[in-house]
PDB file of N, CA and C in Angstrom:
ATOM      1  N   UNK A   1     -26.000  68.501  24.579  1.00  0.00           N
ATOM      2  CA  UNK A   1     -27.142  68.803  25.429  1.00  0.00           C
ATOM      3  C   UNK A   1     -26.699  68.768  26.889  1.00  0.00           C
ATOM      4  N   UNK A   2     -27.610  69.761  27.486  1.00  0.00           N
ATOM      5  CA  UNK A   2     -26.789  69.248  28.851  1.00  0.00           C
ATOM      6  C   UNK A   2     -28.356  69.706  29.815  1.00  0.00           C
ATOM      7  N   UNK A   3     -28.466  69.000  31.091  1.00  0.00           N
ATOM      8  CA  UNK A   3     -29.483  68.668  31.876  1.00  0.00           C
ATOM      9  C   UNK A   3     -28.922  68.872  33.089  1.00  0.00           C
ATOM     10  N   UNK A   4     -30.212  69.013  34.133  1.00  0.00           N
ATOM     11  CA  UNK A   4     -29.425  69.179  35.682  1.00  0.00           C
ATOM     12  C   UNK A   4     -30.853  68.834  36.465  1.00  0.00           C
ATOM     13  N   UNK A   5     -30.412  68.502  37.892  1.00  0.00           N
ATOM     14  CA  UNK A   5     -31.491  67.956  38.846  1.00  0.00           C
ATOM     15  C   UNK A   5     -30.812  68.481  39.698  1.00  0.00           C
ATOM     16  N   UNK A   6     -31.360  68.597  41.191  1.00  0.00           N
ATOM     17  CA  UNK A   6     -30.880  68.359  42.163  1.00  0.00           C
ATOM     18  C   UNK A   6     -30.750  67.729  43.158  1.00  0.00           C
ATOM     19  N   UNK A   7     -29.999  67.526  44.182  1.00  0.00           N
ATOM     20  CA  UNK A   7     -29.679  66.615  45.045  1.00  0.00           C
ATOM     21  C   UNK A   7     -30.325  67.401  46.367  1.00  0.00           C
ATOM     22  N   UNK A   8     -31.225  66.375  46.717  1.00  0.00           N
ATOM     23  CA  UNK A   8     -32.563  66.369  48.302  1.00  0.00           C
ATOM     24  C   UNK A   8     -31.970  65.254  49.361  1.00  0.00           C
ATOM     25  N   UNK A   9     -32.663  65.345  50.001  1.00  0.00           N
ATOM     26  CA  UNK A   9     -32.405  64.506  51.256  1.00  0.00           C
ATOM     27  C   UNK A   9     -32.296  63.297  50.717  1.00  0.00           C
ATOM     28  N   UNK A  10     -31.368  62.422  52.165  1.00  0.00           N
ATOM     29  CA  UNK A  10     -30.565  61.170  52.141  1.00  0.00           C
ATOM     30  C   UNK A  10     -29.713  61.160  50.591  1.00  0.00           C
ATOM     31  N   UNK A  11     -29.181  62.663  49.747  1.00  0.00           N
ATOM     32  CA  UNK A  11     -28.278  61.895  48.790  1.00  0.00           C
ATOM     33  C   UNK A  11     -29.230  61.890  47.509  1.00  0.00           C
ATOM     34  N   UNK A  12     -30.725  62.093  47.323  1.00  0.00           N
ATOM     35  CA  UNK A  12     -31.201  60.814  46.192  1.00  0.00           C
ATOM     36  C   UNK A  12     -31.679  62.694  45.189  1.00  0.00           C
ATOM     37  N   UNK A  13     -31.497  62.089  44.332  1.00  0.00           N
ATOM     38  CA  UNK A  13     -32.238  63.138  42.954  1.00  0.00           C
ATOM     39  C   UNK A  13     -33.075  62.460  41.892  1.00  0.00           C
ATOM     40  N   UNK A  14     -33.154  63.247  41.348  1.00  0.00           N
ATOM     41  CA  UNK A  14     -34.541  62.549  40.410  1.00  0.00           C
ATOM     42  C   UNK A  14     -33.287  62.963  38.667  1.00  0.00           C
ATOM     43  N   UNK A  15     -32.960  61.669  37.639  1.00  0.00           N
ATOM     44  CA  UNK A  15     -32.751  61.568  36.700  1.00  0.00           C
ATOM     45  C   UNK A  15     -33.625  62.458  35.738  1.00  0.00           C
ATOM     46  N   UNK A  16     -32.795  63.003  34.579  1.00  0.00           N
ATOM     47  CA  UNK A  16     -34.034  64.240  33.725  1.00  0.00           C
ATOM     48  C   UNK A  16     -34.601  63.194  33.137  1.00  0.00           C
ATOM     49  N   UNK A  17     -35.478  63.610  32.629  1.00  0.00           N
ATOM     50  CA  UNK A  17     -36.411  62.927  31.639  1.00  0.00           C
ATOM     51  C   UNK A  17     -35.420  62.523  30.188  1.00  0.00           C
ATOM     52  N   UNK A  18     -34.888  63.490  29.235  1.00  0.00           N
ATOM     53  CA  UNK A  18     -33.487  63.244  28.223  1.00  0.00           C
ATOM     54  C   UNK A  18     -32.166  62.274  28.849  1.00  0.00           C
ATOM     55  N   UNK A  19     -32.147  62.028  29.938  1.00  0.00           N
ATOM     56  CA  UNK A  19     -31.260  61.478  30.253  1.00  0.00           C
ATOM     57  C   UNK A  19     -32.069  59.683  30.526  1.00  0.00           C
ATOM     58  N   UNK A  20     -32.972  60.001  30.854  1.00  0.00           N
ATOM     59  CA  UNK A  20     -33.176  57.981  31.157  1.00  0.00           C
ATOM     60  C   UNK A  20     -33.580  57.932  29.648  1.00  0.00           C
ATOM     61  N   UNK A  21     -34.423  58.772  28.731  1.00  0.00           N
ATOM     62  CA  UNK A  21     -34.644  58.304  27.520  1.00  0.00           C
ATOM     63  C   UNK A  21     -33.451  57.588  26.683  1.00  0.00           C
ATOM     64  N   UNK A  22     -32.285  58.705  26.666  1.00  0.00           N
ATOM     65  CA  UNK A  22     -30.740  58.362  25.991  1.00  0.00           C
ATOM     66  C   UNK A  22     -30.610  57.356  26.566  1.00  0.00           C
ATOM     67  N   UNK A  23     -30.614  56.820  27.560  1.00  0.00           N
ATOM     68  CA  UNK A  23     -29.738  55.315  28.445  1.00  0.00           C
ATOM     69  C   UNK A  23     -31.230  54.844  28.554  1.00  0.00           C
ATOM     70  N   UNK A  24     -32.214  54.721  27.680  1.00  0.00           N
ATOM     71  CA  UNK A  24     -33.440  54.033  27.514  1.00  0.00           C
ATOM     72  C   UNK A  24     -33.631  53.167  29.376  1.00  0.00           C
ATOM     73  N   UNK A  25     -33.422  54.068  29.874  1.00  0.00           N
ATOM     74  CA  UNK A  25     -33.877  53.484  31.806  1.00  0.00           C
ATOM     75  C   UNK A  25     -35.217  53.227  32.225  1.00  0.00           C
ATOM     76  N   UNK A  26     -35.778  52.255  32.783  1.00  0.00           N
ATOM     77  CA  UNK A  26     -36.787  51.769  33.156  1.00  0.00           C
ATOM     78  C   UNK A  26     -36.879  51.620  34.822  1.00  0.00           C
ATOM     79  N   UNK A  27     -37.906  51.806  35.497  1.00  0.00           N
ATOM     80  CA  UNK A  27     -37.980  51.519  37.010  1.00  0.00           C
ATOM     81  C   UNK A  27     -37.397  49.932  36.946  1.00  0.00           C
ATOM     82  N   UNK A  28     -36.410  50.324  37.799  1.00  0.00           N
ATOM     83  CA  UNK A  28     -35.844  48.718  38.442  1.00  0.00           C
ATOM     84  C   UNK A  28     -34.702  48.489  37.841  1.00  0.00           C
ATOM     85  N   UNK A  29     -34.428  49.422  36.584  1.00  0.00           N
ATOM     86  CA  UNK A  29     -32.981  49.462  36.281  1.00  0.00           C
ATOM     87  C   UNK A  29     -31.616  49.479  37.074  1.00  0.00           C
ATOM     88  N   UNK A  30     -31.123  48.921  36.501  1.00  0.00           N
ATOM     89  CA  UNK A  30     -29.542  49.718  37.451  1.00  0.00           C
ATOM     90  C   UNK A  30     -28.659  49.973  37.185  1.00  0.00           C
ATOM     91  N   UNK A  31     -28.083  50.802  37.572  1.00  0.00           N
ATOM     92  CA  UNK A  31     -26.905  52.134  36.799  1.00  0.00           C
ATOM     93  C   UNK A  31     -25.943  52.238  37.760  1.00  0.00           C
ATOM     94  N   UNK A  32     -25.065  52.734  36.461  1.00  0.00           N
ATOM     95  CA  UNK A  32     -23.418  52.550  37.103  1.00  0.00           C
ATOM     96  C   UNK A  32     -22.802  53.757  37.063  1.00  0.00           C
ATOM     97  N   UNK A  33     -21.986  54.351  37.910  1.00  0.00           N
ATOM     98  CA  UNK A  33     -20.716  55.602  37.992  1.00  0.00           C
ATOM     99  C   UNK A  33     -19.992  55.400  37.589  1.00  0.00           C
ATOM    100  N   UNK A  34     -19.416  55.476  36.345  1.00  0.00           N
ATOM    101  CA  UNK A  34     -18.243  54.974  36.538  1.00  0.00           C
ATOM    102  C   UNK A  34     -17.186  56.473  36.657  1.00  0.00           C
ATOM    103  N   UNK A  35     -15.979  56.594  37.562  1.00  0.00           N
ATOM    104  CA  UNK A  35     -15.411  57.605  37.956  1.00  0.00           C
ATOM    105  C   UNK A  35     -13.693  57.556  37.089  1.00  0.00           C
ATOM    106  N   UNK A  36     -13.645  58.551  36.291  1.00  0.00           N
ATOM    107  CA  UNK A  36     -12.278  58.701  36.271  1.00  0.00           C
ATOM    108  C   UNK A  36     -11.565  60.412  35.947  1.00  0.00           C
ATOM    109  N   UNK A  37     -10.789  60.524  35.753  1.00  0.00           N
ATOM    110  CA  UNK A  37     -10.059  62.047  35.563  1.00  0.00           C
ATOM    111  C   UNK A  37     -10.816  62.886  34.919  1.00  0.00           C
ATOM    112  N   UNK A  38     -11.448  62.333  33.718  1.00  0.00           N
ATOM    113  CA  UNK A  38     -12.483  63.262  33.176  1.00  0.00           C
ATOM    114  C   UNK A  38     -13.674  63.706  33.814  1.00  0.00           C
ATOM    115  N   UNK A  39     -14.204  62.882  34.929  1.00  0.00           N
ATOM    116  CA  UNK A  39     -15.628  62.880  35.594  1.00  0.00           C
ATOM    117  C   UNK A  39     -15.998  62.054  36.100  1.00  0.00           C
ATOM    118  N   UNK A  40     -17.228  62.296  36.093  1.00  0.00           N
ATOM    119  CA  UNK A  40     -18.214  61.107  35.971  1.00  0.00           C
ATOM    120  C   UNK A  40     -19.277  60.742  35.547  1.00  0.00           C
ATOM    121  N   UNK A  41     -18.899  59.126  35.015  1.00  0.00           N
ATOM    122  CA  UNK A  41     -20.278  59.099  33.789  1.00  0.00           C
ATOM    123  C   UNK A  41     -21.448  58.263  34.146  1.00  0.00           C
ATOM    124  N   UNK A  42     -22.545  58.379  33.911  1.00  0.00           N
ATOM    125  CA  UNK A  42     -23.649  57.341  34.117  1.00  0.00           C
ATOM    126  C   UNK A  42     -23.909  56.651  33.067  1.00  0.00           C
ATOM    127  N   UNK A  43     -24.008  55.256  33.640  1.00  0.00           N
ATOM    128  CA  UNK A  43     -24.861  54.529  32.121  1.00  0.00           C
ATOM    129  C   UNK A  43     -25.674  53.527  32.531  1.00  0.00           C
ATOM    130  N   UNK A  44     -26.442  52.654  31.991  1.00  0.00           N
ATOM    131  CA  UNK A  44     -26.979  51.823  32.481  1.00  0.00           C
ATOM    132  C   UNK A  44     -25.979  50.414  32.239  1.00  0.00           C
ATOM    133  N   UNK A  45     -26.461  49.526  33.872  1.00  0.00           N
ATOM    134  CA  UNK A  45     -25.694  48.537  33.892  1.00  0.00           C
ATOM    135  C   UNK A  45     -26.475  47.362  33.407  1.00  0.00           C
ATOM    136  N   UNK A  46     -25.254  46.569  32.410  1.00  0.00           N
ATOM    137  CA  UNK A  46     -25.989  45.600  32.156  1.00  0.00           C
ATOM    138  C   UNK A  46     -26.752  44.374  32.827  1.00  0.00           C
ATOM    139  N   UNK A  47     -27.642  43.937  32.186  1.00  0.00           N
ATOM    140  CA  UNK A  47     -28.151  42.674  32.779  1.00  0.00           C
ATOM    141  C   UNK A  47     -27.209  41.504  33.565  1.00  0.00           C
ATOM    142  N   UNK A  48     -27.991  41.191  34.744  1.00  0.00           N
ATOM    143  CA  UNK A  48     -27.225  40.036  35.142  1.00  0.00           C
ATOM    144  C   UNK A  48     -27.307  38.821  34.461  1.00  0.00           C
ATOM    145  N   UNK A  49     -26.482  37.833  34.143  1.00  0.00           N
ATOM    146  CA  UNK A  49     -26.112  36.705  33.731  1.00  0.00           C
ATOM    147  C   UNK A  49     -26.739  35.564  34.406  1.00  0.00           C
ATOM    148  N   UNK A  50     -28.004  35.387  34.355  1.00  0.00           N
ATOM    149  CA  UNK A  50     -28.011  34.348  35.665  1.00  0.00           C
ATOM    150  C   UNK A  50     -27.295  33.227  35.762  1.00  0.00           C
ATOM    151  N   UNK A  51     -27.284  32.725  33.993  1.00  0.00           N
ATOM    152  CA  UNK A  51     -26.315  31.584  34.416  1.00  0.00           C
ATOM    153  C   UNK A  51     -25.028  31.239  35.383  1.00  0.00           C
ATOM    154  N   UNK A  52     -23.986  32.570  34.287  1.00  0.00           N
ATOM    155  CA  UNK A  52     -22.855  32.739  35.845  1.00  0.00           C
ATOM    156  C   UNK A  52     -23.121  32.616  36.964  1.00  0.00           C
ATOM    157  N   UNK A  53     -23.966  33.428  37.561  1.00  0.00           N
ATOM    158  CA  UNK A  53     -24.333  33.636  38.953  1.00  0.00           C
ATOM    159  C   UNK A  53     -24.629  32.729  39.737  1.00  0.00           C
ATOM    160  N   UNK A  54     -25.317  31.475  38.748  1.00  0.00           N
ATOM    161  CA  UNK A  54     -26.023  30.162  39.041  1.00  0.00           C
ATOM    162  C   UNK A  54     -24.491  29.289  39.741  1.00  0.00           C
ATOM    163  N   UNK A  55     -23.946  29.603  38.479  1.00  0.00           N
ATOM    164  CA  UNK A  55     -22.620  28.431  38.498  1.00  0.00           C
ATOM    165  C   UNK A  55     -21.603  28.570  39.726  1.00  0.00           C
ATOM    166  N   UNK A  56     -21.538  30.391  40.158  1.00  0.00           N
ATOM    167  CA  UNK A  56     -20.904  31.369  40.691  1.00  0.00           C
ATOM    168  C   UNK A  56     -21.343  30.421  41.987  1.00  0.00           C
ATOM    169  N   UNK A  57     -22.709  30.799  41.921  1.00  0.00           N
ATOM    170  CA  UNK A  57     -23.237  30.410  43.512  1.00  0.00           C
ATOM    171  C   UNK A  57     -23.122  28.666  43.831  1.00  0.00           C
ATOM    172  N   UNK A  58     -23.369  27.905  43.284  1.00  0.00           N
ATOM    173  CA  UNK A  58     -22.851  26.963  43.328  1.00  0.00           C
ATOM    174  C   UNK A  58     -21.853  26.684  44.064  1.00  0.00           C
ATOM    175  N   UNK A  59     -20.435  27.029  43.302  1.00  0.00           N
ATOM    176  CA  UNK A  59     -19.532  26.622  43.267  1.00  0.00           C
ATOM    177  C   UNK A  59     -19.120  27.404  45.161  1.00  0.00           C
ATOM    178  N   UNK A  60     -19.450  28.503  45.029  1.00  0.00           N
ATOM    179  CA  UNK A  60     -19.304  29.164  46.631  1.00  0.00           C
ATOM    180  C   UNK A  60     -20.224  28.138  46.866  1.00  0.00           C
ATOM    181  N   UNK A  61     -21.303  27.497  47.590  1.00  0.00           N
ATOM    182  CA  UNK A  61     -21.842  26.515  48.109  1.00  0.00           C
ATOM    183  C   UNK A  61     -20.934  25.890  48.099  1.00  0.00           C
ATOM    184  N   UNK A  62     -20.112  25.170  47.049  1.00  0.00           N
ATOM    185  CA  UNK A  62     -19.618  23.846  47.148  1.00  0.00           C
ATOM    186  C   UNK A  62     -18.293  23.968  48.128  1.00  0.00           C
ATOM    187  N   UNK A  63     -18.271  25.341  48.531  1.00  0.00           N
ATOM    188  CA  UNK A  63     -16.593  25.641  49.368  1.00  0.00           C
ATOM    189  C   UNK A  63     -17.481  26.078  50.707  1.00  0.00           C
ATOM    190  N   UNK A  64     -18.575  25.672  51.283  1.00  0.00           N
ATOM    191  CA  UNK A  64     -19.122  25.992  52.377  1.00  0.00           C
ATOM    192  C   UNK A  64     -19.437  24.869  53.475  1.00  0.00           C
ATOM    193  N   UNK A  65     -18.523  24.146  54.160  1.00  0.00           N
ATOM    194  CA  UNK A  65     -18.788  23.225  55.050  1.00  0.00           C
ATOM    195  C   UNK A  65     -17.954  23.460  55.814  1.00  0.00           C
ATOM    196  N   UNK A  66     -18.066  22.828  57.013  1.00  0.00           N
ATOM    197  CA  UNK A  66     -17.622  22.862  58.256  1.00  0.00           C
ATOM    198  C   UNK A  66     -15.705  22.502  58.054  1.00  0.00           C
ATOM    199  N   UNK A  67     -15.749  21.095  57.200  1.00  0.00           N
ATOM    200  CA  UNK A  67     -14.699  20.892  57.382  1.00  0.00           C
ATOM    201  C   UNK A  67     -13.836  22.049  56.670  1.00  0.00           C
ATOM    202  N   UNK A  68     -14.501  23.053  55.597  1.00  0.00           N
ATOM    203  CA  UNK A  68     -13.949  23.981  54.904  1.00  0.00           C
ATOM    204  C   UNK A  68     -13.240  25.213  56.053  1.00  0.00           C
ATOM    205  N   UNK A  69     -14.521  25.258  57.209  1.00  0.00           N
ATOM    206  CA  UNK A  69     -13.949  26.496  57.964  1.00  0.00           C
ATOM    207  C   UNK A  69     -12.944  26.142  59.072  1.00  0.00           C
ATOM    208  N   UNK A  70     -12.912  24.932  58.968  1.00  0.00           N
ATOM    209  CA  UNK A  70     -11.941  24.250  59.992  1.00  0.00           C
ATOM    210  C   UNK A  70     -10.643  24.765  59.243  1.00  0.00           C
ATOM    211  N   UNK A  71     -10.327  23.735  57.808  1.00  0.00           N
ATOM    212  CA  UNK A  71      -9.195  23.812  56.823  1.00  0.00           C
ATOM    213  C   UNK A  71      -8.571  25.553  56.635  1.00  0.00           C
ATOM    214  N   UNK A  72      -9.345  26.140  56.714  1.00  0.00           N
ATOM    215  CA  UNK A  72      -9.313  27.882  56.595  1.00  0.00           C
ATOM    216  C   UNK A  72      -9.033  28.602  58.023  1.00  0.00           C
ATOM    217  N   UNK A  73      -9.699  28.285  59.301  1.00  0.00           N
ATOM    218  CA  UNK A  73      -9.520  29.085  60.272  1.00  0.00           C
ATOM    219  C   UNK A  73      -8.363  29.465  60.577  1.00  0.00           C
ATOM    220  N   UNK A  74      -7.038  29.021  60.119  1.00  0.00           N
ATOM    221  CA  UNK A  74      -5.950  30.155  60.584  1.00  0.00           C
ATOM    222  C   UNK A  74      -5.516  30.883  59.555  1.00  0.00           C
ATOM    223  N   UNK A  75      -6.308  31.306  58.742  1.00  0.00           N
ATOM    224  CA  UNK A  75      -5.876  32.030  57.147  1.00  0.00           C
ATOM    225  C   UNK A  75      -5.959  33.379  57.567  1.00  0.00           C
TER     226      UNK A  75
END
């Protein structure tokens, strides 16, 4: 099957209707390019992890103090 839209101001187009159905897309979704020799493909990106992100952010907190940017400033 193949589908087409076009591209309007600032860049943005409107997804076909067969295409968010196949990648089952919802408002607020978010989707990925991914680019290589063959093209480029769209798909939908998966859910964030909050946990990681939790732990992620954390742990950046835990490397955020003064004496940190002192220990770092000639890096």
């Amino acid at each position: 099957m193949q589908t087409s839209s076009r591209l309007i101001h600032h860049n943005q187009t409107t997804i076909p209707e067969p295409v968010l159905e196949a990648l089952k897309l919802r408002e607020g979704d978010a989707i990925v390019f991914e680019i290589d020799q063959a093209g480029v493909h769209l798909r939908k990106a998966p859910p964030i992890d909050a946990d990681f992100t939790g732990a992620l952010q954390a742990t950046l907190n835990e490397w955020n103090s003064a004496a940190d940017d002192e220990a770092y400033a000639d890096l």
